[in-house]
N, C-alpha and C. Protein backbone atom coordinates (compact mmCIF):
# COMPACT_ATOMS: atom_id res chain seq x y z
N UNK A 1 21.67 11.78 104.76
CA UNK A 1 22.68 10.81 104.40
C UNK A 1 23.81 11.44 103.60
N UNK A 2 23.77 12.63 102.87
CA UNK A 2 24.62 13.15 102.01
C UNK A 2 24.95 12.54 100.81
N UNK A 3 24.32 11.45 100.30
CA UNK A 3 24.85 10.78 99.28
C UNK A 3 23.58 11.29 97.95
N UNK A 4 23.97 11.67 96.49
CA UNK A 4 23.61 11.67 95.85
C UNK A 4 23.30 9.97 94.99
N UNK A 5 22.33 9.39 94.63
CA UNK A 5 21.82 8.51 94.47
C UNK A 5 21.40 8.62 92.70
N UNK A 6 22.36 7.75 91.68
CA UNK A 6 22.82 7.95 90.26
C UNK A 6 21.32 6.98 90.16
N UNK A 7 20.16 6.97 90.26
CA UNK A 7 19.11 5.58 89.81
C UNK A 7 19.43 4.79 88.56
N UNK A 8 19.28 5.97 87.70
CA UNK A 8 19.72 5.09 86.30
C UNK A 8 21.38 4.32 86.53
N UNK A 9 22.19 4.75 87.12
CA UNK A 9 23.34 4.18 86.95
C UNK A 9 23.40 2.29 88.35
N UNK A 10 22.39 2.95 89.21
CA UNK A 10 22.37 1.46 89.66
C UNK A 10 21.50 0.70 89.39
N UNK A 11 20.63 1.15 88.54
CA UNK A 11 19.49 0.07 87.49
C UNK A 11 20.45 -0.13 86.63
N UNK A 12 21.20 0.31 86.01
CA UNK A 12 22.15 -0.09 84.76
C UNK A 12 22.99 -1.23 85.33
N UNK A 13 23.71 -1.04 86.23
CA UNK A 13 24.60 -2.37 86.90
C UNK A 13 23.68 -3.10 87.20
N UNK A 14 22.59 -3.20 87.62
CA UNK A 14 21.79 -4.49 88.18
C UNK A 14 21.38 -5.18 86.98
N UNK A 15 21.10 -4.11 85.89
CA UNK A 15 20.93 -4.79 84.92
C UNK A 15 21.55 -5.74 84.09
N UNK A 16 23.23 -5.15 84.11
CA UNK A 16 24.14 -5.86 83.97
C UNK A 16 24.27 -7.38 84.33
N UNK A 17 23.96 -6.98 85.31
CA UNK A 17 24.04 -8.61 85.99
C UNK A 17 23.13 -9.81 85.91
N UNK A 18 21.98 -9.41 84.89
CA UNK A 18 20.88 -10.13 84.22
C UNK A 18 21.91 -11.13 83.52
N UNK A 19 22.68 -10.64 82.81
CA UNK A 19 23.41 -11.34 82.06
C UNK A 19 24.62 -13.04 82.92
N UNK A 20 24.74 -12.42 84.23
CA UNK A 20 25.48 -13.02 84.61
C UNK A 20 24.82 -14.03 85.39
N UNK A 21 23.68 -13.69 85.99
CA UNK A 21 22.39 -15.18 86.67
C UNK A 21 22.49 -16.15 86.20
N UNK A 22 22.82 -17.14 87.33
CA UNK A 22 22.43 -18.75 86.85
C UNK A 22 20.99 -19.24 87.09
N UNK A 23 20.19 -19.07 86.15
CA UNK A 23 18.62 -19.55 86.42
C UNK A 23 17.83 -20.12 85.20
N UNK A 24 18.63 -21.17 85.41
CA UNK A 24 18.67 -22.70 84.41
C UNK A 24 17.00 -23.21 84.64
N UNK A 25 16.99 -23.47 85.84
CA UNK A 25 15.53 -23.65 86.36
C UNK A 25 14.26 -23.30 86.38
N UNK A 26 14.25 -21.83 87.00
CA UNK A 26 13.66 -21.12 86.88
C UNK A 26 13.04 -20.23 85.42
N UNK A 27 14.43 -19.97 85.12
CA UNK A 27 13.85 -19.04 83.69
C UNK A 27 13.87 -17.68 84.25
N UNK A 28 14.65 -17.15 85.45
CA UNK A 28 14.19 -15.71 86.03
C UNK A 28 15.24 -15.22 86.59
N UNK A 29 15.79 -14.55 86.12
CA UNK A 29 17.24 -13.85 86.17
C UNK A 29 16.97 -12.80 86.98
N UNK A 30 17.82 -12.49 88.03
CA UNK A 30 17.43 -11.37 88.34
C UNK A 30 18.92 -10.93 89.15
N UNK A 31 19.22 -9.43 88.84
CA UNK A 31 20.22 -8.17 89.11
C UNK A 31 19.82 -7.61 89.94
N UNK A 32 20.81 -7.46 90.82
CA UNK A 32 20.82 -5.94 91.66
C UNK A 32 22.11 -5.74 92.15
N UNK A 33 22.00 -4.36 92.48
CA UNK A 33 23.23 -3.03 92.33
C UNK A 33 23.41 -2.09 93.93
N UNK A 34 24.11 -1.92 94.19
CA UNK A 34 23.71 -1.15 96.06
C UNK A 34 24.93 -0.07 95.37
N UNK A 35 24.47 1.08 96.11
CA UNK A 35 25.61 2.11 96.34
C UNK A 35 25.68 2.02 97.90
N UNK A 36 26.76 1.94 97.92
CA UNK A 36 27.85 1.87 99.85
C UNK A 36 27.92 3.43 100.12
N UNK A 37 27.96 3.49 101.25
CA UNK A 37 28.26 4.70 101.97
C UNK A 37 29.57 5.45 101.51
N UNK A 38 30.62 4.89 101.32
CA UNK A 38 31.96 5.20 100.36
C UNK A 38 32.12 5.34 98.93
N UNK A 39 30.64 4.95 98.49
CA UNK A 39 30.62 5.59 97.22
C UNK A 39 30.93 4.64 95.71
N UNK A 40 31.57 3.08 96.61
CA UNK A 40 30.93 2.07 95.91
C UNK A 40 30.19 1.89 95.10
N UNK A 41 29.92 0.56 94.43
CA UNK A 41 29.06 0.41 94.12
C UNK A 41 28.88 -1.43 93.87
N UNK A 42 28.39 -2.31 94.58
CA UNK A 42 28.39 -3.44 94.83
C UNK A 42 27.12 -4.09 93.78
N UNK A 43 27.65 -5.11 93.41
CA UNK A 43 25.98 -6.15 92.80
C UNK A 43 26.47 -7.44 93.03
N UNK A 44 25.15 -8.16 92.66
CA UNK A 44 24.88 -9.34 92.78
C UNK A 44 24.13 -9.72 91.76
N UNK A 45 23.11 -11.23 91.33
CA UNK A 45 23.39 -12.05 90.53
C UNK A 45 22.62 -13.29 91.42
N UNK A 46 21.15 -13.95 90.81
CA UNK A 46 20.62 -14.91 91.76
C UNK A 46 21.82 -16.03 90.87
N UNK A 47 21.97 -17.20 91.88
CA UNK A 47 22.36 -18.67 91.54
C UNK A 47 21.46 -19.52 92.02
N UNK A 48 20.78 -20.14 91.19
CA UNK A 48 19.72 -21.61 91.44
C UNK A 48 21.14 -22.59 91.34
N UNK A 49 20.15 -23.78 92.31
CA UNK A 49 20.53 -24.99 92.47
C UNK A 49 19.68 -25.59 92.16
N UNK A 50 19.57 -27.11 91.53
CA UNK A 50 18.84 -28.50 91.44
C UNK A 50 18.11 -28.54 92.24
N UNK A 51 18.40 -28.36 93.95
CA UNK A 51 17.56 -28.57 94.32
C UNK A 51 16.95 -27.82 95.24
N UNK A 52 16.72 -26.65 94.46
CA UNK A 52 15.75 -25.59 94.34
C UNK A 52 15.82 -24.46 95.70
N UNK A 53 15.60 -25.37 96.89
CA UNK A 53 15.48 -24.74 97.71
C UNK A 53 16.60 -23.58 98.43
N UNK A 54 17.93 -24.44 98.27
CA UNK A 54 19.16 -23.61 98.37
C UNK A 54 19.68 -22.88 97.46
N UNK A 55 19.14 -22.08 96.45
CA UNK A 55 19.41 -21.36 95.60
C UNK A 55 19.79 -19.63 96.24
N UNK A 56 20.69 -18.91 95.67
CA UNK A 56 21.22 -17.65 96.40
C UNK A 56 20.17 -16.75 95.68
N UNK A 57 19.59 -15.69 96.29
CA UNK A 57 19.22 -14.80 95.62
C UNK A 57 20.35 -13.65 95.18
N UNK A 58 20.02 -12.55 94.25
CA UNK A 58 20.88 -11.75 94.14
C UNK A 58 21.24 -10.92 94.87
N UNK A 59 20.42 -10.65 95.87
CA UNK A 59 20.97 -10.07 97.14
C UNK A 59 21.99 -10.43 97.84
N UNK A 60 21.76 -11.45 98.12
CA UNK A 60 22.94 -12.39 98.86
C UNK A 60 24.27 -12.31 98.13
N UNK A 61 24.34 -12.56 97.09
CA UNK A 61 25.48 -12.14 96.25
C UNK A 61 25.70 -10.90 96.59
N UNK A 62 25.06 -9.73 96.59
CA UNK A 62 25.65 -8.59 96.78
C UNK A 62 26.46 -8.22 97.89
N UNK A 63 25.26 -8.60 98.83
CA UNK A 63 26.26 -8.61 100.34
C UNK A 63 27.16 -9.29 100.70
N UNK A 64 27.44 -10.40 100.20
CA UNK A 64 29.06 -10.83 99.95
C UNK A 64 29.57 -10.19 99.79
N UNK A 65 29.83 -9.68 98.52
CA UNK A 65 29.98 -8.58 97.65
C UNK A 65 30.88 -7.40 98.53
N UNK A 66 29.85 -6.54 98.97
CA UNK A 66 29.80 -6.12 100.17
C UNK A 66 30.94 -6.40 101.29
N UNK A 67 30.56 -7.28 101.63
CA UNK A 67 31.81 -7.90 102.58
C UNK A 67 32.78 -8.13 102.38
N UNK A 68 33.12 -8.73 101.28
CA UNK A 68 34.55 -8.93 100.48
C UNK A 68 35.49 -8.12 99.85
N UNK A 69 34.13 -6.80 100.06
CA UNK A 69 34.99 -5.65 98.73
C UNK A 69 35.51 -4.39 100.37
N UNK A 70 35.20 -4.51 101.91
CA UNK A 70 35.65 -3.93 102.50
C UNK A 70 34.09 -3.29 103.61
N UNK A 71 33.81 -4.25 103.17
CA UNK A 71 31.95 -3.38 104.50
C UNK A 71 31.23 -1.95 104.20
N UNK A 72 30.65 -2.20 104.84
CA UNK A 72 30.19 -0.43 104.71
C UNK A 72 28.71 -0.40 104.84
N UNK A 73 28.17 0.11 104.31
CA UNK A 73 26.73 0.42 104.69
C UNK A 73 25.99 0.38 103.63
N UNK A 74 25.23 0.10 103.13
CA UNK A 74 24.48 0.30 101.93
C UNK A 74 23.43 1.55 102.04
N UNK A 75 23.47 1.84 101.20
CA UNK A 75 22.98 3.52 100.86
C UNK A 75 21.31 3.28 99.60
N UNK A 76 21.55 2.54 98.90
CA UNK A 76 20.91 2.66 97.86
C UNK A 76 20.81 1.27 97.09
N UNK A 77 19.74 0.89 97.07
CA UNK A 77 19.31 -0.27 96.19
C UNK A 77 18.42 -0.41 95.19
N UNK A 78 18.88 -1.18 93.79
CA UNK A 78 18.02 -1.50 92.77
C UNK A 78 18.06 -3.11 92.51
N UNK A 79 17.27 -3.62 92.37
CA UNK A 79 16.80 -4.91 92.29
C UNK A 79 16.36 -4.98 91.37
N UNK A 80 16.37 -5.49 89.75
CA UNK A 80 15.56 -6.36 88.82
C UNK A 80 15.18 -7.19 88.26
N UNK A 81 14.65 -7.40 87.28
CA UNK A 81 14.30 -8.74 86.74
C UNK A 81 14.33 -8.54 85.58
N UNK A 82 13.80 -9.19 84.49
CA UNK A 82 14.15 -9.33 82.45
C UNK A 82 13.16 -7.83 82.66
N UNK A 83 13.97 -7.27 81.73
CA UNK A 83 14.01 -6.04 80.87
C UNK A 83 14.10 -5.31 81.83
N UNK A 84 14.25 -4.92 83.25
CA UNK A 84 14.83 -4.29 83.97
C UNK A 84 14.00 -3.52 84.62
N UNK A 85 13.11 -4.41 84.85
CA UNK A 85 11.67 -3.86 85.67
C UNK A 85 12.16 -4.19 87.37
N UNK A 86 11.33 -3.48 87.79
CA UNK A 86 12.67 -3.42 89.47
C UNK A 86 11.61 -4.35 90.46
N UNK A 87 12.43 -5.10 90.82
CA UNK A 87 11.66 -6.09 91.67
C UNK A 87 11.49 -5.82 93.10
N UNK A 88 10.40 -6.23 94.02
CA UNK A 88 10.74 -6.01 95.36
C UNK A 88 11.67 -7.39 96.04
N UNK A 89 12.49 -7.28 96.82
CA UNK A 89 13.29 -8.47 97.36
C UNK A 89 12.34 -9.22 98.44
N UNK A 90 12.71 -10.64 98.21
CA UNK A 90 11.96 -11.27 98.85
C UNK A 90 11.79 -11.39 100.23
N UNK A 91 11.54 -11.77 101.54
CA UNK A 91 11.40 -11.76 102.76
C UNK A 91 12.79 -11.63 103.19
N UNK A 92 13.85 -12.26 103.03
CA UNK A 92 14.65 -12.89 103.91
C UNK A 92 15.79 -11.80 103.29
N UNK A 93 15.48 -11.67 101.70
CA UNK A 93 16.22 -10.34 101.44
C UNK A 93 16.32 -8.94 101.72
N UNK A 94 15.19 -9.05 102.43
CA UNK A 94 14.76 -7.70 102.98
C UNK A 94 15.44 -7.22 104.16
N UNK A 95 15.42 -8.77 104.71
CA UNK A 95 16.37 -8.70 106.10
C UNK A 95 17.51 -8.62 105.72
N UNK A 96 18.06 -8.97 104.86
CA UNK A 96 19.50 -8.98 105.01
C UNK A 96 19.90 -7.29 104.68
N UNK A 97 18.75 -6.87 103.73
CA UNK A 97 18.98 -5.13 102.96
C UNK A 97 19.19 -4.43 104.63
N UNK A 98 18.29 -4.75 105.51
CA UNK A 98 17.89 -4.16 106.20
C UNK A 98 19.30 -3.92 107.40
N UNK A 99 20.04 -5.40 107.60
CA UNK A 99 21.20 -5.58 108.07
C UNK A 99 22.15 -4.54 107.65
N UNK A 100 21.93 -4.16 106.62
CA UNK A 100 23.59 -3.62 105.76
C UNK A 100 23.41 -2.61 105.40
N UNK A 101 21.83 -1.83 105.84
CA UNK A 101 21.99 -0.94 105.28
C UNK A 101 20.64 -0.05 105.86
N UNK A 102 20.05 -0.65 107.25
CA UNK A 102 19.28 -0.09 108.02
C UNK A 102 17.92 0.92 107.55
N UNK A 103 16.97 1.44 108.46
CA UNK A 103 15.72 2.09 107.94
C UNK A 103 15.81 3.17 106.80
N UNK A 104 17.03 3.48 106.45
CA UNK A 104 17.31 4.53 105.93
C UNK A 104 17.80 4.54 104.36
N UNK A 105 18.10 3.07 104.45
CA UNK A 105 18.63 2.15 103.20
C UNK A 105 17.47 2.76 101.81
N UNK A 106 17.61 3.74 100.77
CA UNK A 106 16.75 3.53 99.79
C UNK A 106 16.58 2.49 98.81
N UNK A 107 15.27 1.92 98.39
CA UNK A 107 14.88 0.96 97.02
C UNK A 107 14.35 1.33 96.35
N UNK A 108 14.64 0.92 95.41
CA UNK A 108 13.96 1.00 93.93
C UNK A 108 12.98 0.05 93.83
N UNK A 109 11.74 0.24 94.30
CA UNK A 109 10.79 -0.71 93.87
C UNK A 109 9.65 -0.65 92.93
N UNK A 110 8.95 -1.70 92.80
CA UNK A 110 7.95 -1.45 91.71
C UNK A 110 6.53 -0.13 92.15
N UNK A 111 6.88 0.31 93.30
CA UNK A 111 5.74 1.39 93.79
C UNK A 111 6.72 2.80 93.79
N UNK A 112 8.11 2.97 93.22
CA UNK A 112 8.88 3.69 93.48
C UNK A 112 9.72 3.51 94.27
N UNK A 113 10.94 4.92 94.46
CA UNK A 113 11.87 4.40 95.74
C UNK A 113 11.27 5.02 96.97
N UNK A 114 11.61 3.44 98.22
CA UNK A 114 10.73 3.70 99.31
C UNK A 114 12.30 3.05 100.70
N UNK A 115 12.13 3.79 101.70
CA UNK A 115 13.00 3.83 102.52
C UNK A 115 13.18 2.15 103.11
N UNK A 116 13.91 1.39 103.79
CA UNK A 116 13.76 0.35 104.33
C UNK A 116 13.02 0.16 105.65
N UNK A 117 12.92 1.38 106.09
CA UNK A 117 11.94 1.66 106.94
C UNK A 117 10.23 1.39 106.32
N UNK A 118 9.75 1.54 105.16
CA UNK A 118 8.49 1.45 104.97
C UNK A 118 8.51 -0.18 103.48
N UNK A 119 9.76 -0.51 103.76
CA UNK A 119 9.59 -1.59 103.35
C UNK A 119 9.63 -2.92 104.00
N UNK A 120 10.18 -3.17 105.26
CA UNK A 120 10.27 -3.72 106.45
C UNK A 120 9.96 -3.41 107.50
N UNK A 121 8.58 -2.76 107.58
CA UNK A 121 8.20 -2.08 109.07
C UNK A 121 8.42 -3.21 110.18
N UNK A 122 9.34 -2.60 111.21
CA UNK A 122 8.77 -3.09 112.95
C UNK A 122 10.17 -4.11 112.67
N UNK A 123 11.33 -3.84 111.66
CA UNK A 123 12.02 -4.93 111.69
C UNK A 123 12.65 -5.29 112.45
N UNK A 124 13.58 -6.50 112.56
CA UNK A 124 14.36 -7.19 113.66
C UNK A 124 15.64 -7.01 113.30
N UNK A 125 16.54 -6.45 114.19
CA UNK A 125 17.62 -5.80 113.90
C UNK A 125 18.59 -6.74 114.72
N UNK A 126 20.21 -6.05 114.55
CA UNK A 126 21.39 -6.03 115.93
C UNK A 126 20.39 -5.64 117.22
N UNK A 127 19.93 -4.45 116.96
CA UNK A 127 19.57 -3.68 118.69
C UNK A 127 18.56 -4.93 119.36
N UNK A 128 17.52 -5.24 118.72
CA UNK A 128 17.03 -6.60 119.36
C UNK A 128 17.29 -7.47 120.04
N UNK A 129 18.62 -7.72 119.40
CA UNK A 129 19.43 -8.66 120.38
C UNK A 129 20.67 -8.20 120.99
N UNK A 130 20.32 -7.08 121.08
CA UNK A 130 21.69 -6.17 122.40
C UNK A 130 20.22 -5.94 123.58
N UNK A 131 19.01 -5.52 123.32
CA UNK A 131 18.31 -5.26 123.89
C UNK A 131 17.67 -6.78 124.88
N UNK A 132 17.79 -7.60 124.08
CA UNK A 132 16.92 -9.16 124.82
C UNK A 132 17.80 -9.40 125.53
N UNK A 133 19.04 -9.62 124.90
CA UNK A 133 20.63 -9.47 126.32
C UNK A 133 20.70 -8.74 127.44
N UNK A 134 20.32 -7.68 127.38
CA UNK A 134 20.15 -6.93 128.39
C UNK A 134 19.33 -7.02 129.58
N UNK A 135 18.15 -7.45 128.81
CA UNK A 135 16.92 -7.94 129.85
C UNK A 135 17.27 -8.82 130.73
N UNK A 136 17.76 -10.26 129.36
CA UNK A 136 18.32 -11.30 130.20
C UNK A 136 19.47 -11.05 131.49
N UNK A 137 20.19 -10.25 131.12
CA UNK A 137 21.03 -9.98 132.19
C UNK A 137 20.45 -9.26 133.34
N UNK A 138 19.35 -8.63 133.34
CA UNK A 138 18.66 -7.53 133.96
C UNK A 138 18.18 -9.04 135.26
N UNK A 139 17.42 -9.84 133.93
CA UNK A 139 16.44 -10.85 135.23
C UNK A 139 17.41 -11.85 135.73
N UNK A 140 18.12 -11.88 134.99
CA UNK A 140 19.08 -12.67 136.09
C UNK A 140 19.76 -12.22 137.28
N UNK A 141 19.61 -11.13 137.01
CA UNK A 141 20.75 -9.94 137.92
C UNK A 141 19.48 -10.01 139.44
N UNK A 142 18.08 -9.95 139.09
CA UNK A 142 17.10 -9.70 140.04
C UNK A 142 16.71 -10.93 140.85
């Protein structure tokens, strides 16, 4: 990948962003920080809602983030929680890490940093659905 990967400096921004969580509800703040392929450096920030279920994780914030600040790829992720213990992202965050920033994507998790490849094995990607398209076109074609 060529990218040197600062850990302490994207645990420090995720941490940062402890401060900025809306989790009125919960009681559970939680930061995280991505380094982009350009050398970026993107975070996010969970937001609860009332009614609970539509609440953003901090991921989701990031990849906004992400999107808004010009695309790119994500390179490197830290995720935490109070006192800056590194969380693993939840299901759906995984997918989205996985979107933006493919098998190769590093995390900071609570077992160490582990590739997105061995944190989302067998995942469901773009190619999935360039590949089911294809078929479809294949059996229709026959």
């Amino acid at each position: 990948m060529g990218h040197e990967v600062d850990w302490d400096r994207l645990r420090d921004e995720a941490i940062a962003m402890l401060d900025r969580a809306f989790a009125p509800y919960s009681d559970f703040p939680v930061g995280v920080a991505g380094l982009v392929d350009d050398g970026r450096i993107v975070s996010g920030c969970n937001v609860e809602n009332a009614s609970y279920g539509i609440g953003l994780c901090a991921e989701c914030g990031m990849v906004s983030q992400l999107a808004a600040s010009g695309g790119g790829r994500l390179v490197a992720v830290a995720c935490v929680g109070r006192h800056g213990i590194p969380l693993m992202p939840c299901g759906r965050c995984r997918q989205l890490l996985w979107e933006h920033g493919g098998a190769t994507c590093l995390l900071l998790t609570p077992e160490g940093v582990l590739p997105m490849s061995d944190v989302l094995p067998q995942a469901f990607g773009p190619e999935d659905l360039a590949t089911a398209a294809e078929a479809a076109r294949h059996e229709e074609s026959s």
